[in-house]
PDB file of N, CA and C in Angstrom:
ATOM      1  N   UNK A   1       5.434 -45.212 -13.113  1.00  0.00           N
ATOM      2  CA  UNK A   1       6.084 -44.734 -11.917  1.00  0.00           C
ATOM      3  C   UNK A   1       6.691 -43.355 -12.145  1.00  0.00           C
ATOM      4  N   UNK A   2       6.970 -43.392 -13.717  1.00  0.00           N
ATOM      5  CA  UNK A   2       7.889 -41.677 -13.665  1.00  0.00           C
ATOM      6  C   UNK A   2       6.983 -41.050 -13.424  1.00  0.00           C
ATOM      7  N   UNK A   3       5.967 -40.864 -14.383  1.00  0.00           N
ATOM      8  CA  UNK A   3       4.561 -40.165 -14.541  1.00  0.00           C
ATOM      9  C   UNK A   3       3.951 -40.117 -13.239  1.00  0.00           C
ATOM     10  N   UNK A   4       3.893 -40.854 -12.096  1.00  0.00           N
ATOM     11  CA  UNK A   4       3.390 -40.168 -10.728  1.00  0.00           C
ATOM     12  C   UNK A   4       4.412 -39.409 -10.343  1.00  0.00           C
ATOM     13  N   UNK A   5       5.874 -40.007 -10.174  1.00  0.00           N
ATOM     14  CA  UNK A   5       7.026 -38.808  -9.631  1.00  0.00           C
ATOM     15  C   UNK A   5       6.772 -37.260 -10.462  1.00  0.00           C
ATOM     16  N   UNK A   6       6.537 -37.636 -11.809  1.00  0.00           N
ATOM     17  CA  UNK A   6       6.290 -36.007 -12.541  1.00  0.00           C
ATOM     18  C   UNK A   6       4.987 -35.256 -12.136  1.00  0.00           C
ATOM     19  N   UNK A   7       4.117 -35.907 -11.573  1.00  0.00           N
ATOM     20  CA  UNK A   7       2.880 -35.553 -11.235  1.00  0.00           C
ATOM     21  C   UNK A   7       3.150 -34.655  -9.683  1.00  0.00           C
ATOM     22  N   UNK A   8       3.761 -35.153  -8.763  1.00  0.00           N
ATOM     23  CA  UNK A   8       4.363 -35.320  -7.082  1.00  0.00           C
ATOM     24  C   UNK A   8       4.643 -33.911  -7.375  1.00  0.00           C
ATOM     25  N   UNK A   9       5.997 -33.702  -8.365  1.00  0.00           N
ATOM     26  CA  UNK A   9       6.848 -32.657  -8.328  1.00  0.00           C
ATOM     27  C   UNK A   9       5.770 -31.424  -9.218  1.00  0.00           C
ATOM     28  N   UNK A  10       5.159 -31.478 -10.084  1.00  0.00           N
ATOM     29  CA  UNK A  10       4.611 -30.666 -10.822  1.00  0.00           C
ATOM     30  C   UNK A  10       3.473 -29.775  -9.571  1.00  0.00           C
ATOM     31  N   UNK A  11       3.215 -31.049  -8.651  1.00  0.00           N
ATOM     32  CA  UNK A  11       1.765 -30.666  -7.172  1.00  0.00           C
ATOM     33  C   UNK A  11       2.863 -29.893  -6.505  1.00  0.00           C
ATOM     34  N   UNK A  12       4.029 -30.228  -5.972  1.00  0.00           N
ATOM     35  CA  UNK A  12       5.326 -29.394  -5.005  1.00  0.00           C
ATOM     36  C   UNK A  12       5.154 -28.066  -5.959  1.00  0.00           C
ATOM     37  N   UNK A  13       5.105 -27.942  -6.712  1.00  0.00           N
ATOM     38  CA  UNK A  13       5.941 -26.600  -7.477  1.00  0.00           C
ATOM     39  C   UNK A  13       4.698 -26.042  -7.467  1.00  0.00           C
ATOM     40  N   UNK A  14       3.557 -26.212  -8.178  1.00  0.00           N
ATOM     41  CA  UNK A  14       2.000 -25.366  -7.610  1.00  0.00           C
ATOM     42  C   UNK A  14       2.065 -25.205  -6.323  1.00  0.00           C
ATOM     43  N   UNK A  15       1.809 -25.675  -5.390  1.00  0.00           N
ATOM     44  CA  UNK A  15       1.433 -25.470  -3.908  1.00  0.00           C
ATOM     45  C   UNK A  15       2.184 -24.056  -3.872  1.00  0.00           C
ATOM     46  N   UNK A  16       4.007 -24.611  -3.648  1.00  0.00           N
ATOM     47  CA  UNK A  16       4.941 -23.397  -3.478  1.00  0.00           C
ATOM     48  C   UNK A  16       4.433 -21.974  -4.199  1.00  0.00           C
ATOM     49  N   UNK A  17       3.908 -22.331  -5.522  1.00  0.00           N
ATOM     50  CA  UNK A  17       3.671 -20.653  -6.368  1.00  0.00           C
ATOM     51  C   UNK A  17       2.242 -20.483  -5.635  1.00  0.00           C
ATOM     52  N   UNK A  18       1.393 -21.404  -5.118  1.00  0.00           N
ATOM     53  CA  UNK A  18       0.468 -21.076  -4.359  1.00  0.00           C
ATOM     54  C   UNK A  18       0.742 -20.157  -3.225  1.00  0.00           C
ATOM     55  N   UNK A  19       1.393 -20.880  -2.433  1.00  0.00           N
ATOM     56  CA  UNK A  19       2.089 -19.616  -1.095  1.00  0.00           C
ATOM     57  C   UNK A  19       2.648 -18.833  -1.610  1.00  0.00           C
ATOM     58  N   UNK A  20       3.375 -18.514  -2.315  1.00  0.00           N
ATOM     59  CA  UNK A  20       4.182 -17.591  -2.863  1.00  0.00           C
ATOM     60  C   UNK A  20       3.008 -16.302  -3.145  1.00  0.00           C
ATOM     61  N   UNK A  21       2.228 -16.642  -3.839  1.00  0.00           N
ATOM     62  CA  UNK A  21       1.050 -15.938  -4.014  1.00  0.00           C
ATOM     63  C   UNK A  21       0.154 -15.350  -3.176  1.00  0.00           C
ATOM     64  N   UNK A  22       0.079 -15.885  -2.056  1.00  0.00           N
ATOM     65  CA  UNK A  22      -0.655 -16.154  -0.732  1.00  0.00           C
ATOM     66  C   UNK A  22      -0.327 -14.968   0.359  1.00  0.00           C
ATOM     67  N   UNK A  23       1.333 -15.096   0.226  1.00  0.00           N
ATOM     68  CA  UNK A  23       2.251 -14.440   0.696  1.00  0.00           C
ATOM     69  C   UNK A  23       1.954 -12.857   0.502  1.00  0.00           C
ATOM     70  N   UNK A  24       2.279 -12.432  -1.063  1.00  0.00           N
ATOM     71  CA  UNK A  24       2.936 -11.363  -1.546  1.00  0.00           C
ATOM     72  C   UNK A  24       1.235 -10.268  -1.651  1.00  0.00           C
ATOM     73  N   UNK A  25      -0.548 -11.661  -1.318  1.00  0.00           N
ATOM     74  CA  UNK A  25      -1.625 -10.992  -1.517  1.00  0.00           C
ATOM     75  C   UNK A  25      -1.570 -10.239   0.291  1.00  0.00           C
ATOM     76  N   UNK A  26      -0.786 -10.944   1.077  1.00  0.00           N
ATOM     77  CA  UNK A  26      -1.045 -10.646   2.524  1.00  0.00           C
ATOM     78  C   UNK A  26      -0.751  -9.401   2.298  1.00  0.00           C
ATOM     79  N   UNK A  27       1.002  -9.157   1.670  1.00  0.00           N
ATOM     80  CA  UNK A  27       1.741  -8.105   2.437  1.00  0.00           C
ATOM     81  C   UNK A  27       0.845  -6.997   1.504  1.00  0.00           C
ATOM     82  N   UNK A  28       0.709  -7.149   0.240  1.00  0.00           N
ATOM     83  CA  UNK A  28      -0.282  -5.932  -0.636  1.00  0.00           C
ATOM     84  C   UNK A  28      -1.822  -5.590   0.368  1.00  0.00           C
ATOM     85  N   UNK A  29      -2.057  -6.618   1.182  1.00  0.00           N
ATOM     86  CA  UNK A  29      -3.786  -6.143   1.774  1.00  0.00           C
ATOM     87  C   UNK A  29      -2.551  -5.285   3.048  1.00  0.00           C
ATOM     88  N   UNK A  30      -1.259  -5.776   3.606  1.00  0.00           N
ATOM     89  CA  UNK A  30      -0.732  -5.188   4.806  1.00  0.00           C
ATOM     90  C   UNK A  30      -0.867  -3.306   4.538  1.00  0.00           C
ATOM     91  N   UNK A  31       0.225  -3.803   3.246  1.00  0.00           N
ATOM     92  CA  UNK A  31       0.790  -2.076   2.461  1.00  0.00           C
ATOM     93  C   UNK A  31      -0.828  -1.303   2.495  1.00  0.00           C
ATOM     94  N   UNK A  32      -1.864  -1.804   1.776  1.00  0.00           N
ATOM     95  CA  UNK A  32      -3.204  -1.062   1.819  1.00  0.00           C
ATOM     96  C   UNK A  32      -4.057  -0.343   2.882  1.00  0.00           C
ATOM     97  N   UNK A  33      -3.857  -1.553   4.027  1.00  0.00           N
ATOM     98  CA  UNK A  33      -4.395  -0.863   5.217  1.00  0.00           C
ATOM     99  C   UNK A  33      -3.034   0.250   5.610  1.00  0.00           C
ATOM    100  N   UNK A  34      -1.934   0.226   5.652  1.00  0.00           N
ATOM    101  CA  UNK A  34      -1.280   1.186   5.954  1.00  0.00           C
ATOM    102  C   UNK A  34      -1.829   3.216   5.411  1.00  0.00           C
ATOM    103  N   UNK A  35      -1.385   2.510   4.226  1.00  0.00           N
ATOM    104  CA  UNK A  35      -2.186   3.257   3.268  1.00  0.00           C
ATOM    105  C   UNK A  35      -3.352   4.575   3.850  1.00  0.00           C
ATOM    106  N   UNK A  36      -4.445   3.576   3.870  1.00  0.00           N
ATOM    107  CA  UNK A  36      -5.264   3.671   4.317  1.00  0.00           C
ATOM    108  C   UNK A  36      -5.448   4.273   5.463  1.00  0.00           C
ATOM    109  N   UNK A  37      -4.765   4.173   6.530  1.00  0.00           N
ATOM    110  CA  UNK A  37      -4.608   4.925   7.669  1.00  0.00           C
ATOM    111  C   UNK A  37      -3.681   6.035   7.499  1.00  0.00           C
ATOM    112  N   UNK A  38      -3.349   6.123   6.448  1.00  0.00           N
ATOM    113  CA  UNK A  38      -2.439   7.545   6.706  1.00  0.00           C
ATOM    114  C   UNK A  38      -3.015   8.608   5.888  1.00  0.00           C
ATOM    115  N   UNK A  39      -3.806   8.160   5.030  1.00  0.00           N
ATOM    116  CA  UNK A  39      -4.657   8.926   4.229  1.00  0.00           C
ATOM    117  C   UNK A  39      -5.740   9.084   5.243  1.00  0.00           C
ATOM    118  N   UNK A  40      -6.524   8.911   6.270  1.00  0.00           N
ATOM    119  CA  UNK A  40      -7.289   8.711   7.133  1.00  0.00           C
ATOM    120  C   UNK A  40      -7.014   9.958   8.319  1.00  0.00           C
ATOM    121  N   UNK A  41      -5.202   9.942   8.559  1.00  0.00           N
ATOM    122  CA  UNK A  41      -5.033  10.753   9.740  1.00  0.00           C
ATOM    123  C   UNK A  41      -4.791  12.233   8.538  1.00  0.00           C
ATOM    124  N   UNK A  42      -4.364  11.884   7.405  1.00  0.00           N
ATOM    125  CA  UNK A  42      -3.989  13.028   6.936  1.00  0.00           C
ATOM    126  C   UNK A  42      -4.899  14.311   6.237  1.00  0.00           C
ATOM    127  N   UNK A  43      -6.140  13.731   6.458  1.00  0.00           N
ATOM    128  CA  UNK A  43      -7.572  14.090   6.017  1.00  0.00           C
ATOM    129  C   UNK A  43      -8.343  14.811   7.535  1.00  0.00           C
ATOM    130  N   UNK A  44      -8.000  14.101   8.473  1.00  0.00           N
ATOM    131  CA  UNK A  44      -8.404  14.656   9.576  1.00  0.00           C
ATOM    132  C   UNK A  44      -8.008  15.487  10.334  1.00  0.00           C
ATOM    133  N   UNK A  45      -6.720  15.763   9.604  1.00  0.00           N
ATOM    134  CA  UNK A  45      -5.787  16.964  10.039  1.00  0.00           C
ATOM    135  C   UNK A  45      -6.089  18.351   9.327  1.00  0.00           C
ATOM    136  N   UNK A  46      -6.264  17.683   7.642  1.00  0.00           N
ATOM    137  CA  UNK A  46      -6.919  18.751   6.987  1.00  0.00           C
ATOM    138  C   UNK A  46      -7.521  19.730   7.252  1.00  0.00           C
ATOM    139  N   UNK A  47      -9.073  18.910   7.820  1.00  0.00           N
ATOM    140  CA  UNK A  47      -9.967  19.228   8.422  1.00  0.00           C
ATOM    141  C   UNK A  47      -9.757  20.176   9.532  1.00  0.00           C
ATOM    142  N   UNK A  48      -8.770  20.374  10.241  1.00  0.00           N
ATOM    143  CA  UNK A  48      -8.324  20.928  11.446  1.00  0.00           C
ATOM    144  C   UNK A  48      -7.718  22.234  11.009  1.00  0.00           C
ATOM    145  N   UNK A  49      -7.010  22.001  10.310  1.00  0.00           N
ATOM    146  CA  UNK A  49      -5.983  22.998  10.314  1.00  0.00           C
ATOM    147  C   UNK A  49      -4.914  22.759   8.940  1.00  0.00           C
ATOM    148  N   UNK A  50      -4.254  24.082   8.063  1.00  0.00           N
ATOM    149  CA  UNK A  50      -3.806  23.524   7.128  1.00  0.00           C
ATOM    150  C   UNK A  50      -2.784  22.693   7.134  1.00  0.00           C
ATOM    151  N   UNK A  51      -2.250  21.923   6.357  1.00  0.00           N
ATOM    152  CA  UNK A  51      -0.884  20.950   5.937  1.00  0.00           C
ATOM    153  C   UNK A  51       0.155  21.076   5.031  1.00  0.00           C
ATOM    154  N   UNK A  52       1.474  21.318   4.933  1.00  0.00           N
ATOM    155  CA  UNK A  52       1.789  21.823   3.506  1.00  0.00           C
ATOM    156  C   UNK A  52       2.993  20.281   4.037  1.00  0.00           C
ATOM    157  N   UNK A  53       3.256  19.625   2.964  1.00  0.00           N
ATOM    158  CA  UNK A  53       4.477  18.837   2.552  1.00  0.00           C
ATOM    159  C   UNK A  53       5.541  18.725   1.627  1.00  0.00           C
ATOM    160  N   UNK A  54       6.619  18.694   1.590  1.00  0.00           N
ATOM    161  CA  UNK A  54       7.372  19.015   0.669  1.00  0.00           C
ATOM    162  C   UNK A  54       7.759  17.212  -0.214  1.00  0.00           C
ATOM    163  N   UNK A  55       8.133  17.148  -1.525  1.00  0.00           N
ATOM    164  CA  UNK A  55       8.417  16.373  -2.193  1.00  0.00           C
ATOM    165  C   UNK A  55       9.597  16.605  -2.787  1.00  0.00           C
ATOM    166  N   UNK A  56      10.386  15.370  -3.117  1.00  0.00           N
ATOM    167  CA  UNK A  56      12.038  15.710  -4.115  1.00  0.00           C
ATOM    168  C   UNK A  56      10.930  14.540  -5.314  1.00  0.00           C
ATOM    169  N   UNK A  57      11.204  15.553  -6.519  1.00  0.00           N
ATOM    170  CA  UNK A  57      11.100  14.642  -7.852  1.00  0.00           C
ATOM    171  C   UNK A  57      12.395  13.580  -7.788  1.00  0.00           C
ATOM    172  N   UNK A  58      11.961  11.838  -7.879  1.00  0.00           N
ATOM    173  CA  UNK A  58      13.042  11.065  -7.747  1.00  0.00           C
ATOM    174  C   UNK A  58      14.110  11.206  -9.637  1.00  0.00           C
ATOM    175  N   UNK A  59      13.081  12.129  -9.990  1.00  0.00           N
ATOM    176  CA  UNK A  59      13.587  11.929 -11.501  1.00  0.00           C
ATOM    177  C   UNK A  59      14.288  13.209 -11.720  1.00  0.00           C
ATOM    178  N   UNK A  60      13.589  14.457 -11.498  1.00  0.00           N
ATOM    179  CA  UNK A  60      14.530  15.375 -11.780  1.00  0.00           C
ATOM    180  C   UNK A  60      15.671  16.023 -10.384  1.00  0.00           C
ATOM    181  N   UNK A  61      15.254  15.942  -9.289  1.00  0.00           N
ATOM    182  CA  UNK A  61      15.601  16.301  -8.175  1.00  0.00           C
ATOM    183  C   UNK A  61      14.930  17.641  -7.638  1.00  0.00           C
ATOM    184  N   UNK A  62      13.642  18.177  -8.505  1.00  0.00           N
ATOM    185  CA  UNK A  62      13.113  19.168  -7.791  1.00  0.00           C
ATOM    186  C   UNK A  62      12.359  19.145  -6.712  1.00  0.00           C
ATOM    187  N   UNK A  63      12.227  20.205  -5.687  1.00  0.00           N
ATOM    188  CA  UNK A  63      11.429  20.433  -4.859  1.00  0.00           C
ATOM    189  C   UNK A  63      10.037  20.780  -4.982  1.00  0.00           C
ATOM    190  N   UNK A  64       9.000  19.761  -4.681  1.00  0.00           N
ATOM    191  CA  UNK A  64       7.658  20.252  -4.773  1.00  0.00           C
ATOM    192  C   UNK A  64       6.962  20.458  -3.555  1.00  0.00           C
ATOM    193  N   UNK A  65       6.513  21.042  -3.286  1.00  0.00           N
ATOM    194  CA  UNK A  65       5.792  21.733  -1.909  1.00  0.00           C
ATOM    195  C   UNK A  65       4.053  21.645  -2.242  1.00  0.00           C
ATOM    196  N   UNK A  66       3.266  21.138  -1.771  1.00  0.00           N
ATOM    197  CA  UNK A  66       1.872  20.866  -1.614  1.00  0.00           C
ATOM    198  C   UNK A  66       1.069  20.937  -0.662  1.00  0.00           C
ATOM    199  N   UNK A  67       0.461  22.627  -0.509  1.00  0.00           N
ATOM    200  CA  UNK A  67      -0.141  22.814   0.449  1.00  0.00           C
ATOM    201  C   UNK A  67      -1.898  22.651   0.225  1.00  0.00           C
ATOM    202  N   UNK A  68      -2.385  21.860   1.358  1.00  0.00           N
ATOM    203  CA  UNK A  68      -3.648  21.363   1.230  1.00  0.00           C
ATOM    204  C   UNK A  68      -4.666  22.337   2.511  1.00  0.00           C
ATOM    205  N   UNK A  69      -5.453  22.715   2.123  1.00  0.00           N
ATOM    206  CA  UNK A  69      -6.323  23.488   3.404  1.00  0.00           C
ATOM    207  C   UNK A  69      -7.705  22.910   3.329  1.00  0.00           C
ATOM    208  N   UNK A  70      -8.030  23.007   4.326  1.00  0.00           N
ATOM    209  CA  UNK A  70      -9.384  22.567   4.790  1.00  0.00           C
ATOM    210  C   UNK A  70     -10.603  23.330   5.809  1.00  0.00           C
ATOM    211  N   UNK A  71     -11.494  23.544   5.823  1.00  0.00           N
ATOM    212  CA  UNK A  71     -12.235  24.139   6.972  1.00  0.00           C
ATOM    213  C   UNK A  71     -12.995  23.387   7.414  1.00  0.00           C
ATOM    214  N   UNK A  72     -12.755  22.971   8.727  1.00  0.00           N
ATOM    215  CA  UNK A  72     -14.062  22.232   9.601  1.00  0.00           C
ATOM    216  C   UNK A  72     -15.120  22.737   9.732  1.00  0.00           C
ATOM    217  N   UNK A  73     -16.180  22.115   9.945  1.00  0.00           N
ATOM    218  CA  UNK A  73     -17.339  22.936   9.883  1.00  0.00           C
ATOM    219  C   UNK A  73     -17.851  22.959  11.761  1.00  0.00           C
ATOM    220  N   UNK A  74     -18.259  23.919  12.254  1.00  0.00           N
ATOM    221  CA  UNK A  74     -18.573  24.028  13.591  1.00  0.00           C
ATOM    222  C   UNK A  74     -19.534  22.901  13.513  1.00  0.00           C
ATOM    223  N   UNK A  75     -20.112  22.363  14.695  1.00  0.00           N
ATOM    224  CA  UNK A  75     -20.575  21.309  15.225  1.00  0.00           C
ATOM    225  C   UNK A  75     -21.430  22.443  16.202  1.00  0.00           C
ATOM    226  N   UNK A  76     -23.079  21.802  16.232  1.00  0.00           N
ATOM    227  CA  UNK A  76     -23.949  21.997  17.154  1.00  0.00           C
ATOM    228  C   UNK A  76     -24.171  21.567  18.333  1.00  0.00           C
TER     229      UNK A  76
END
């Protein structure tokens, strides 16, 4: 009888790290497509016209500035 109760609780505690797992693969595929779309609009802007963005190093506190240019190509 213990040995099924230890069995019961050992199945409760998998399942839970199952969802738990389940969970944390959703929000990583969520974060990706985000991702993904912003690298998407930020490429197509490129393409348009230039972009410059600024960055703070979280480590030293400098300012980095990263300007990206692009040329579209005319369309027939």
């Amino acid at each position: 009888m213990a040995e099924k109760d230890e069995l019961t609780a050992v199945g409760q505690e998998q399942a839970a790290d199952i969802e738990l797992i389940k969970r944390r693969l959703d929000m990583l595929d969520h974060r990706l497509d985000n991702i993904d779309s912003v690298v998407s609009v930020v490429a197509e802007r490129v393409m348009k016209q230039p972009i410059t963005f600024g960055i703070t190093c979280p480590h030293c506190g400098k300012n980095i500035e990263v300007a990206i240019l692009g040329i579209e190509k005319p369309t027939r």
